[in-house]
Protein backbone atom coordinates (compact mmCIF):
# COMPACT_ATOMS: atom_id res chain seq x y z
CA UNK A 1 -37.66 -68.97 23.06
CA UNK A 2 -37.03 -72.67 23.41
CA UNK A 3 -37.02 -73.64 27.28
CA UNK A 4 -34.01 -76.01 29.24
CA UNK A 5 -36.79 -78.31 29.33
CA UNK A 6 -37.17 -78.93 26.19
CA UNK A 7 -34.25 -80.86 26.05
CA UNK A 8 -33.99 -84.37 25.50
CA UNK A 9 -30.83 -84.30 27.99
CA UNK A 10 -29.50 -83.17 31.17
CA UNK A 11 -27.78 -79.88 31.60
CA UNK A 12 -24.63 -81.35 32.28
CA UNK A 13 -25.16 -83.58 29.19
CA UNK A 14 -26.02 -80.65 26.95
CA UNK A 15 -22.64 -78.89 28.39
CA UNK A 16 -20.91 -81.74 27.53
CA UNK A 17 -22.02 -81.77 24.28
CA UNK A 18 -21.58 -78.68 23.40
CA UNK A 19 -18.02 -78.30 24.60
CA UNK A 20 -17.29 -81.30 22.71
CA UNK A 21 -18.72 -79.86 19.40
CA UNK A 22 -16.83 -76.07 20.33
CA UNK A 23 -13.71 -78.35 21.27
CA UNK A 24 -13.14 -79.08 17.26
CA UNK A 25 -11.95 -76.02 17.32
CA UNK A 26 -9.21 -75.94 19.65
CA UNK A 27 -8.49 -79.78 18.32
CA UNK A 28 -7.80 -79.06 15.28
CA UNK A 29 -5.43 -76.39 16.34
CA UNK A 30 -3.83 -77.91 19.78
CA UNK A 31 -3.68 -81.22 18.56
CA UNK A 32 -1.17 -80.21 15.25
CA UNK A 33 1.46 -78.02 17.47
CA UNK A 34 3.77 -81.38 17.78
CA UNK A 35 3.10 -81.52 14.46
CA UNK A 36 5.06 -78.95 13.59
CA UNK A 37 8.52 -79.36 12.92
CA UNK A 38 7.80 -82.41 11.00
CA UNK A 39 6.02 -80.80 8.97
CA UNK A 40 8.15 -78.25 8.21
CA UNK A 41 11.24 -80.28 7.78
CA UNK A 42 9.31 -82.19 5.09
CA UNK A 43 6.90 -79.41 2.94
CA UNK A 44 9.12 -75.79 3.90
CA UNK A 45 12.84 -76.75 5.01
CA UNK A 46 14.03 -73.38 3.70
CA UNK A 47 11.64 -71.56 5.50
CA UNK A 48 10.44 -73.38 8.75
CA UNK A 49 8.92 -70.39 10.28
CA UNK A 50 6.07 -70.67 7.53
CA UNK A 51 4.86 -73.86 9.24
CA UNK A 52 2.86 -71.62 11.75
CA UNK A 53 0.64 -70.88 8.84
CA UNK A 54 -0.72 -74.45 9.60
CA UNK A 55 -2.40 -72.63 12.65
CA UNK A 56 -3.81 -69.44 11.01
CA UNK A 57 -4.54 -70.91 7.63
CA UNK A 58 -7.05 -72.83 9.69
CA UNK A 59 -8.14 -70.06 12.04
CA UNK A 60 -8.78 -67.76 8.76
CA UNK A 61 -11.14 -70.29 7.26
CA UNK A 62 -13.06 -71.03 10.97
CA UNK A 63 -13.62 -66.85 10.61
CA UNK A 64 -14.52 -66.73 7.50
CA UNK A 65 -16.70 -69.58 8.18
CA UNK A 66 -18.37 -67.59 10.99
CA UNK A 67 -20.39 -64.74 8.80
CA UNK A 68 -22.30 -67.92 7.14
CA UNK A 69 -22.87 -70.55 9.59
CA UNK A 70 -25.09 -68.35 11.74
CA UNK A 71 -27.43 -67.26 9.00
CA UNK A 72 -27.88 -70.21 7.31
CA UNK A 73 -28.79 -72.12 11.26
CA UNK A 74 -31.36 -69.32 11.23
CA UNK A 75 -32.95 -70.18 7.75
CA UNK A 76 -32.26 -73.95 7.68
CA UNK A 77 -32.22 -74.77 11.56
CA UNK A 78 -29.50 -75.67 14.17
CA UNK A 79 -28.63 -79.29 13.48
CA UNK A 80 -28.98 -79.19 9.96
CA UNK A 81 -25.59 -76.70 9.49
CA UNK A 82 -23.84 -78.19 12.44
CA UNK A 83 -23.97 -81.67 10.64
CA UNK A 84 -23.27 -80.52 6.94
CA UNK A 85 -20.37 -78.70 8.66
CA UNK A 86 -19.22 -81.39 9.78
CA UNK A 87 -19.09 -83.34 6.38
CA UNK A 88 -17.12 -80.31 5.03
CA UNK A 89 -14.77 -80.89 8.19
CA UNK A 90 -14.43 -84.57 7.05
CA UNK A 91 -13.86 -84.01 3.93
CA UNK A 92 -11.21 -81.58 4.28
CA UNK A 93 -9.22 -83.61 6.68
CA UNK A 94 -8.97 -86.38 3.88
CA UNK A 95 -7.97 -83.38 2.01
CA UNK A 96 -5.21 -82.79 4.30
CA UNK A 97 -4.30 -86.49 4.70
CA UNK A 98 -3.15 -86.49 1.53
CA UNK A 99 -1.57 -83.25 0.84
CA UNK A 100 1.53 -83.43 -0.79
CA UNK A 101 2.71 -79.70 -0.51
CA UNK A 102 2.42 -76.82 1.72
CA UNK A 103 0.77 -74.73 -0.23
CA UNK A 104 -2.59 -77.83 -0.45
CA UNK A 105 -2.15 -78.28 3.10
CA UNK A 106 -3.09 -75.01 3.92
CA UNK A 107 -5.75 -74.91 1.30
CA UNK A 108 -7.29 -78.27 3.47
CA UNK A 109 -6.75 -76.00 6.95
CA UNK A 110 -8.41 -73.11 5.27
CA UNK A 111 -11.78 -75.58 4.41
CA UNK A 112 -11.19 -77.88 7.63
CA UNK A 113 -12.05 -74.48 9.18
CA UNK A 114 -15.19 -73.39 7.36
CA UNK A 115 -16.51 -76.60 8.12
CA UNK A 116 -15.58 -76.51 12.04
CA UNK A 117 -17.11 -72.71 11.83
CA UNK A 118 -20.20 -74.59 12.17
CA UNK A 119 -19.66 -76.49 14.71
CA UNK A 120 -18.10 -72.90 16.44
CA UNK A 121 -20.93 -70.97 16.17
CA UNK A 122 -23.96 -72.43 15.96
CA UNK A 123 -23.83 -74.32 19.26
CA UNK A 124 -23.43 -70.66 21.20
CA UNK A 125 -26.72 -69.53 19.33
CA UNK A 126 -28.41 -72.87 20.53
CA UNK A 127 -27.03 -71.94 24.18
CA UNK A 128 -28.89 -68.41 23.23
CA UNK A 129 -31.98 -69.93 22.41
CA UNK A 130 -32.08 -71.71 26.05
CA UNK A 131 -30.57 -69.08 28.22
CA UNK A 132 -30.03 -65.66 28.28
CA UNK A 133 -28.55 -63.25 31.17
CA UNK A 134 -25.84 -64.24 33.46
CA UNK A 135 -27.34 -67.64 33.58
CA UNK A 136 -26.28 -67.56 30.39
CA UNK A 137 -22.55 -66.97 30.91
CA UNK A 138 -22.53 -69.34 33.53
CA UNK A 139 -23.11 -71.93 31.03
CA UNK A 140 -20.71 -70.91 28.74
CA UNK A 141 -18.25 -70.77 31.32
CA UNK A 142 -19.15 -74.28 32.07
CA UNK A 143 -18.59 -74.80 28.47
CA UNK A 144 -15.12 -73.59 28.29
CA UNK A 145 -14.26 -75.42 31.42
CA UNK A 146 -15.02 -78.58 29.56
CA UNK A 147 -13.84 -77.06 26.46
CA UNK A 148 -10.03 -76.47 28.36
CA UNK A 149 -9.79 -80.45 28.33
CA UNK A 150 -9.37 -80.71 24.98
CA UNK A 151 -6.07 -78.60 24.88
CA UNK A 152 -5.16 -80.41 27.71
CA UNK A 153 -4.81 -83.89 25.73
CA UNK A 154 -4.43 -82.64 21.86
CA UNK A 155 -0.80 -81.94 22.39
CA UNK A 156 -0.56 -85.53 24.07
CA UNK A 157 -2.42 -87.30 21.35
CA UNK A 158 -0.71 -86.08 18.64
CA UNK A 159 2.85 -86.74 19.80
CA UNK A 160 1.35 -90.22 20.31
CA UNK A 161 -0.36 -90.47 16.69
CA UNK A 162 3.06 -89.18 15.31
CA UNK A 163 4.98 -91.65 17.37
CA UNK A 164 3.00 -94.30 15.84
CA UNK A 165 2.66 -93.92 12.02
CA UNK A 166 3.79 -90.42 11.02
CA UNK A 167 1.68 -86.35 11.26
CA UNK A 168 -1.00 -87.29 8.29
CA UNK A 169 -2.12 -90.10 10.73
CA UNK A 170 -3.56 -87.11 13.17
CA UNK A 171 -6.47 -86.18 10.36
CA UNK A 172 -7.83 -89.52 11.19
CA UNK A 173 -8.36 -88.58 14.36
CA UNK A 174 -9.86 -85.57 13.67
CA UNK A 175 -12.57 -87.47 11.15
CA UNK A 176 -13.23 -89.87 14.24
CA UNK A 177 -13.68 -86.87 16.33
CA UNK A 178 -16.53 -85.00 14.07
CA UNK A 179 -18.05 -88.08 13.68
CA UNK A 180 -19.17 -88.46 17.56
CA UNK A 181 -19.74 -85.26 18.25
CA UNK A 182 -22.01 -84.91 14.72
CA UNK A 183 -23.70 -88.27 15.51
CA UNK A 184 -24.15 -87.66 19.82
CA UNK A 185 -26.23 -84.28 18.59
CA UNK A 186 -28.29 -86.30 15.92
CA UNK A 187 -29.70 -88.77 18.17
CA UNK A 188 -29.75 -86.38 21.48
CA UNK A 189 -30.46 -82.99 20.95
CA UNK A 190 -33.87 -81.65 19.97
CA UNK A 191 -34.00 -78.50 17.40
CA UNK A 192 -33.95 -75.27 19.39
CA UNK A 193 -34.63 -73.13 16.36
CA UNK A 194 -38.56 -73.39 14.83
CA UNK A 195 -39.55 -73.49 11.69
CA UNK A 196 -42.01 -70.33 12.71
CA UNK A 197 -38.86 -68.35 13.75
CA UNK A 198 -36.68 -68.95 10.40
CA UNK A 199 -35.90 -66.57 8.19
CA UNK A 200 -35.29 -67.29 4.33
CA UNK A 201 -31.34 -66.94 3.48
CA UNK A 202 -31.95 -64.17 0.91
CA UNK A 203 -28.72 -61.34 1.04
CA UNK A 204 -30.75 -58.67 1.73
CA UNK A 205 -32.54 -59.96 4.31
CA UNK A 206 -28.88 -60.92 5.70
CA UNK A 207 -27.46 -57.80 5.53
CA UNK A 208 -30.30 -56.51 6.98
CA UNK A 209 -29.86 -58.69 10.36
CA UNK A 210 -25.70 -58.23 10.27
CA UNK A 211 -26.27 -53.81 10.26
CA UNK A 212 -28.58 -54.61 13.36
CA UNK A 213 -26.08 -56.65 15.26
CA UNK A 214 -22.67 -54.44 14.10
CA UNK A 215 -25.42 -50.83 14.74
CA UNK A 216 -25.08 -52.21 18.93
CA UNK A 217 -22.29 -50.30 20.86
CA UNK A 218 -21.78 -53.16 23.17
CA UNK A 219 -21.80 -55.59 20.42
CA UNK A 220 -19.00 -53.30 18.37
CA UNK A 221 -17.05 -52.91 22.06
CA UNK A 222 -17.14 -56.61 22.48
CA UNK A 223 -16.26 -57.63 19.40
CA UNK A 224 -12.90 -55.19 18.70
CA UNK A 225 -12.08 -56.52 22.35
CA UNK A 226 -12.52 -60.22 21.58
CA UNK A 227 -10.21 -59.90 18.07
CA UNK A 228 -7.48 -58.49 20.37
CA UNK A 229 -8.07 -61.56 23.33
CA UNK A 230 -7.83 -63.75 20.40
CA UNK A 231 -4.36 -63.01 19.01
CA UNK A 232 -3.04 -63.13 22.52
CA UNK A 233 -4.05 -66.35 22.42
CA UNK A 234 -3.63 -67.47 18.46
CA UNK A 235 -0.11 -65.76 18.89
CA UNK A 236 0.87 -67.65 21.73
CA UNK A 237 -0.20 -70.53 20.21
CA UNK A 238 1.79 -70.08 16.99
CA UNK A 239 5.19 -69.56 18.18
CA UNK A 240 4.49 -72.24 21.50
CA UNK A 241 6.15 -74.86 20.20
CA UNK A 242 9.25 -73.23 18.33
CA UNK A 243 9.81 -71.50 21.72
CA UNK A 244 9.79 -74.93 23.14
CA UNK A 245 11.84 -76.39 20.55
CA UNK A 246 14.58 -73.40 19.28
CA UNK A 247 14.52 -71.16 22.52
CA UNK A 248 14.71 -73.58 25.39
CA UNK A 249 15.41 -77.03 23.72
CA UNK A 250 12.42 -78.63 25.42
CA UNK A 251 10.12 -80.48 22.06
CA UNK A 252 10.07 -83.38 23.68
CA UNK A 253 8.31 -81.97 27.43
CA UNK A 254 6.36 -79.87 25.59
CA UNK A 255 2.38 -82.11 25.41
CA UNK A 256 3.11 -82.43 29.18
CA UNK A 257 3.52 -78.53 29.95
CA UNK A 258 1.10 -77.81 27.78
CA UNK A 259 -1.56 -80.31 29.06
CA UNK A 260 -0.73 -78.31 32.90
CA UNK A 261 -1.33 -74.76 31.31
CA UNK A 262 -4.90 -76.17 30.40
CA UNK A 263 -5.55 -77.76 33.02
CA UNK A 264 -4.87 -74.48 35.25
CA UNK A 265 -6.90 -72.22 32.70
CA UNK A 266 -9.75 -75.27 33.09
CA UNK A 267 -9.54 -74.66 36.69
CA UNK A 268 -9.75 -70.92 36.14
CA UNK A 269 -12.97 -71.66 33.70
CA UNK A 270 -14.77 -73.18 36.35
CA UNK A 271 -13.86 -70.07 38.56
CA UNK A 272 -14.78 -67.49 36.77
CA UNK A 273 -18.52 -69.93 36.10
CA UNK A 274 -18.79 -69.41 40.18
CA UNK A 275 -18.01 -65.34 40.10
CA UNK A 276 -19.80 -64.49 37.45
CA UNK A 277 -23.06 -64.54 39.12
CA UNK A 278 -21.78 -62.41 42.17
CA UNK A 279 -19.54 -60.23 40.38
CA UNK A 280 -20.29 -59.41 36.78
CA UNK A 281 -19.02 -59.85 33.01
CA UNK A 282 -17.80 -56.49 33.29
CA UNK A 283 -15.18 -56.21 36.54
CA UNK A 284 -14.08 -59.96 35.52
CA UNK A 285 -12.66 -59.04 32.35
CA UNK A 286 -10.84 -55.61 33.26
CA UNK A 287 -9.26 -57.92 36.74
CA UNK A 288 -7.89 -60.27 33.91
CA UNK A 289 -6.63 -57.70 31.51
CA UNK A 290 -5.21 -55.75 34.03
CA UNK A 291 -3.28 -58.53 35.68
CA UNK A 292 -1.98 -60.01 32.27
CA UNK A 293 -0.78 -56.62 31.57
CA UNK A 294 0.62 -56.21 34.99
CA UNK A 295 3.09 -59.52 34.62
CA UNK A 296 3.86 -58.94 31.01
CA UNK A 297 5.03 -55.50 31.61
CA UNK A 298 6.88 -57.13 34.54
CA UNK A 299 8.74 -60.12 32.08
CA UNK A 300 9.70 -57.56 29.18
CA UNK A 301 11.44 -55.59 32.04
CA UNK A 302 12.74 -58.47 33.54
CA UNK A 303 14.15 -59.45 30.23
CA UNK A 304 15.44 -56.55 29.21
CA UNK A 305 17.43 -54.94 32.62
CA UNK A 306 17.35 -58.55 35.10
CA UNK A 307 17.30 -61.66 33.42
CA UNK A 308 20.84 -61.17 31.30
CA UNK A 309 20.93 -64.94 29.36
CA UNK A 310 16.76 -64.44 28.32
CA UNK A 311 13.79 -64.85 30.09
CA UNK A 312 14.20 -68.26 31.85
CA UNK A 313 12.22 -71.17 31.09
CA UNK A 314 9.90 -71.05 34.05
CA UNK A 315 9.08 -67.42 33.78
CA UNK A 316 8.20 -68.06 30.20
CA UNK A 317 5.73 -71.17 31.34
CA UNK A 318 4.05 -68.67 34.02
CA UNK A 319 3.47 -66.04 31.50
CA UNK A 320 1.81 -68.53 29.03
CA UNK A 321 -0.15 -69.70 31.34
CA UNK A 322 -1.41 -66.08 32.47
CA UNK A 323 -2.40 -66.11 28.77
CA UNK A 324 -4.80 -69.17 28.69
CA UNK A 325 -5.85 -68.00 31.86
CA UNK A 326 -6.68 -64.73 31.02
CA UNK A 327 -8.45 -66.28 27.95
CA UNK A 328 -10.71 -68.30 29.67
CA UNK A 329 -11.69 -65.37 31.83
CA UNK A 330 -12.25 -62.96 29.33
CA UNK A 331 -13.71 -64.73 25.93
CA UNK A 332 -16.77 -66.39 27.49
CA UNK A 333 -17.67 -63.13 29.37
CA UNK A 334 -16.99 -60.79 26.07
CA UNK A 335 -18.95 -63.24 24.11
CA UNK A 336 -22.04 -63.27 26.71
CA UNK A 337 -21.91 -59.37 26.53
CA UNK A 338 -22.00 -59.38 22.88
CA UNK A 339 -25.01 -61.63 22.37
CA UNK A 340 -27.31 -60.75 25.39
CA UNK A 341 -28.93 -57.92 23.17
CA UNK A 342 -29.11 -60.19 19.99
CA UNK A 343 -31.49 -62.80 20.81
CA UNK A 344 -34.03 -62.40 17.96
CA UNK A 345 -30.91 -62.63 15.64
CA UNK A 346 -28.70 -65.03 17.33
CA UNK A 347 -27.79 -66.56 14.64
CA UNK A 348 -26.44 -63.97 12.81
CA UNK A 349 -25.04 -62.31 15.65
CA UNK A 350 -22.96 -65.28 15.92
CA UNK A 351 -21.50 -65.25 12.83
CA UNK A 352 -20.87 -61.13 12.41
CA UNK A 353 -19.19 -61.58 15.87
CA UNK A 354 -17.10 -64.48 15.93
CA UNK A 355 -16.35 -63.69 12.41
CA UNK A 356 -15.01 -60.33 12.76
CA UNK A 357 -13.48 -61.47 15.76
CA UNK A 358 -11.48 -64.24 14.63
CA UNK A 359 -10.50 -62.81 11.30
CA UNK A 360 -8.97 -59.92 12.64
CA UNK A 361 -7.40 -62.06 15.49
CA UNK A 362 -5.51 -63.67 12.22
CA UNK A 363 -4.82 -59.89 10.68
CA UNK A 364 -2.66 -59.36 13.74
CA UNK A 365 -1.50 -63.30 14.38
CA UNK A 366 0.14 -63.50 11.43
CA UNK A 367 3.44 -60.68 11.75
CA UNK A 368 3.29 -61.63 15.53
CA UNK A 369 3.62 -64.87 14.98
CA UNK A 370 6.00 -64.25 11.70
CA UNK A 371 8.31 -61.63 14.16
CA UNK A 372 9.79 -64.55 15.97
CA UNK A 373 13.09 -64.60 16.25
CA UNK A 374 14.00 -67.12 18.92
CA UNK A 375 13.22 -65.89 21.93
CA UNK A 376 9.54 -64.85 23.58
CA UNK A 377 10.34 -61.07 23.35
CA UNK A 378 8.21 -60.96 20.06
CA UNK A 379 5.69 -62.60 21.46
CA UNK A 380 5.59 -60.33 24.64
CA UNK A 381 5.55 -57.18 22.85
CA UNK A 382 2.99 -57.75 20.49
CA UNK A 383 0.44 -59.24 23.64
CA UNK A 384 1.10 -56.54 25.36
CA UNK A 385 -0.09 -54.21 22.80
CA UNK A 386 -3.00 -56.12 21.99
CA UNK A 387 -4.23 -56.25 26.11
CA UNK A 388 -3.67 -52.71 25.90
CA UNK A 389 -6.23 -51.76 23.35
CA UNK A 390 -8.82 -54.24 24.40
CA UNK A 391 -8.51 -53.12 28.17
CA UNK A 392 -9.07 -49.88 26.69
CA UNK A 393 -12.27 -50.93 25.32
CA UNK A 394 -13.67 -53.26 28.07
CA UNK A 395 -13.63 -50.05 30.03
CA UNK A 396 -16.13 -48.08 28.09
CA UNK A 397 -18.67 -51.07 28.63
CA UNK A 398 -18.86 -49.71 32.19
CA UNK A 399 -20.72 -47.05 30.35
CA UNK A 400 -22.89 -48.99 28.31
């Protein structure tokens, strides 16, 4: 195993770095919600609720995505994938500049996405080559505090790329973006995967490392609980802005709440970085389950015998941000879990993980998402059931 000192840079540089190369991720998603509307006045007009395909067409791709980056950073090395992902990335987004239907525009989301997989997944295996253990959660935590600042100011830029030339304009941005983050880990980062340790990409020898990752209870536990974290979140994110928009008539507020529900789930990053040490992957993620399932039970009631003219605006914004909060207390810990017993094949454990994870987070996104039919109630339901099951799961860890 590579050592922290092998490093060219700092911790904090290397947590920077990393978050800014996992950040893609939640760029290319956060930044396009103002996006929207725009776009589905101009490419679907009949249909507009087939503009939140923007979000999972990409999501599907950064899953699918998944099952190869990891193997081929174990047979080719770290860098080497992270960077030719990021030329895919690039190239796509041109793809997407240009797109003159729907339908192509999703087809450049879908391969925007296999190229950001890269840049997903191979930068947690790196983090698995240098630590392992709690110490290695607290890392990643610090990684999706940084991470949390992205989400923060995507909203915000786009509105302000629209504002000035028109929605295509924000797939520059994302080009510039690759480019720094591809060309900071060129000249910084030293290759945490040796040659000695690389396996040839051969499909039996792949298969062969993805039945000993999936064969893990914990890894099977933390992965089913992960897909159902993720559509909370992929869900929410979906229908955020048409709630904005259609339900409360607020498009035009919308980067600015959205920039303070990061923030707070930032802030709640950085908390659970502190606990984790003292109080364990384990009771964090059944206290943030339990809690999201606690208030959502409480709004659907709300909404259904109290609240007589829909769930007001506020209550709505709490709830939402119970849901980034609960991510950022829960996806860093279930990913830690998942990997700690999967560090000769981090690579691949990765991919199967984050792969399965995020493609059947899409599986369930998609009728969430599709359900809406102006008000949050959808959205509630279908959260709710999904916190549920993976509650239900995190549990039998304890016996693990």
């Amino acid at each position: 195993m590579a050592s922290a000192s092998d490093q060219r840079i700092s911790q904090s540089e290397f947590v920077a770095l990393v978050a800014m190369l996992v950040a893609a991720v939640a760029f290319s998603i956060d930044a396009m919600l103002p996006a929207m509307p725009r776009i589905a006045a101009e490419l679907t007009p009949d249909n507009p609720n087939l503009a939140q395909l923007i979000i999972t067409s990409f999501v599907l791709g950064l899953g699918v995505g998944t099952f190869f980056a990891g193997p081929l950073s174990d047979s080719f090395g770290r860098k080497p994938v992270i960077l030719v992902g990021s030329a895919l990335y690039i190239f796509a987004s041109v793809l997407a500049w240009f797109a003159w239907s729907l339908e192509l525009l999703l087809a450049a989301r879908a391969l925007q996405g296999l190229g950001a997989s890269c840049a997903r997944v191979v930068p947690m295996a790196i983090v698995r080559d240098l630590y392992s253990g709690r110490a290695m959660a607290q890392i990643t935590s610090f990684i999706m505090m940084v991470f949390t600042l992205v989400p923060a100011v995507a909203p915000l830029i786009g509105s302000g790329i629209i504002a000035l030339s028109n929605w295509r304009g924000i797939f520059a941005a994302f080009m510039v973006f690759a480019l720094i983050s591809a060309t900071w880990l060129s000249l910084r980062v030293v290759e945490t995967w040796p040659t000695a340790r690389r396996t040839p990409f051969r499909f039996g020898t792949v298969m062969s490392a993805a039945r000993t990752v999936m064969s893990n209870r914990m890894v099977q536990y933390c992965t089913a609980a992960q897909a159902l974290c993720m559509t909370a979140l992929f869900a929410s994110l979906s229908s955020i802005h048409q709630i904005f928009d259609v339900t409360y008539g607020r498009a035009e507020g919308f980067p600015w709440w959205f920039a303070a529900i990061a923030v707070v789930a930032g802030a709640f990053s950085l908390l659970n970085a502190m606990l984790v040490i003292r109080l364990g992957m384990r009771r964090l993620l059944l206290m943030a389950m339990m809690l999201l399932i606690i208030l959502t039970v409480g709004v659907i009631a709300c909404d259904q015998w109290l609240f007589a003219t829909g769930i007001p605006f506020g209550v709505y914004i709490f709830w939402q941000g119970a849901v980034f909060v609960h991510t950022a207390m829960t996806l860093g810990n279930l990913s830690a879990l998942a990997m700690e017993p999967m560090g000769h094949v981090a690579g691949m454990a990765a991919s199967v993980i984050t792969g399965l994870a995020t493609v059947g987070a899409v599986v369930f996104t998609i009728p969430i998402g599709l359900a809406f039919n102006d008000t949050p109630l959808p959205l509630l339901i279908g959260v709710l059931g999904c916190i549920i099951c993976a509650i239900l799961l995190a549990r039998k860890l304890a016996d693990l």
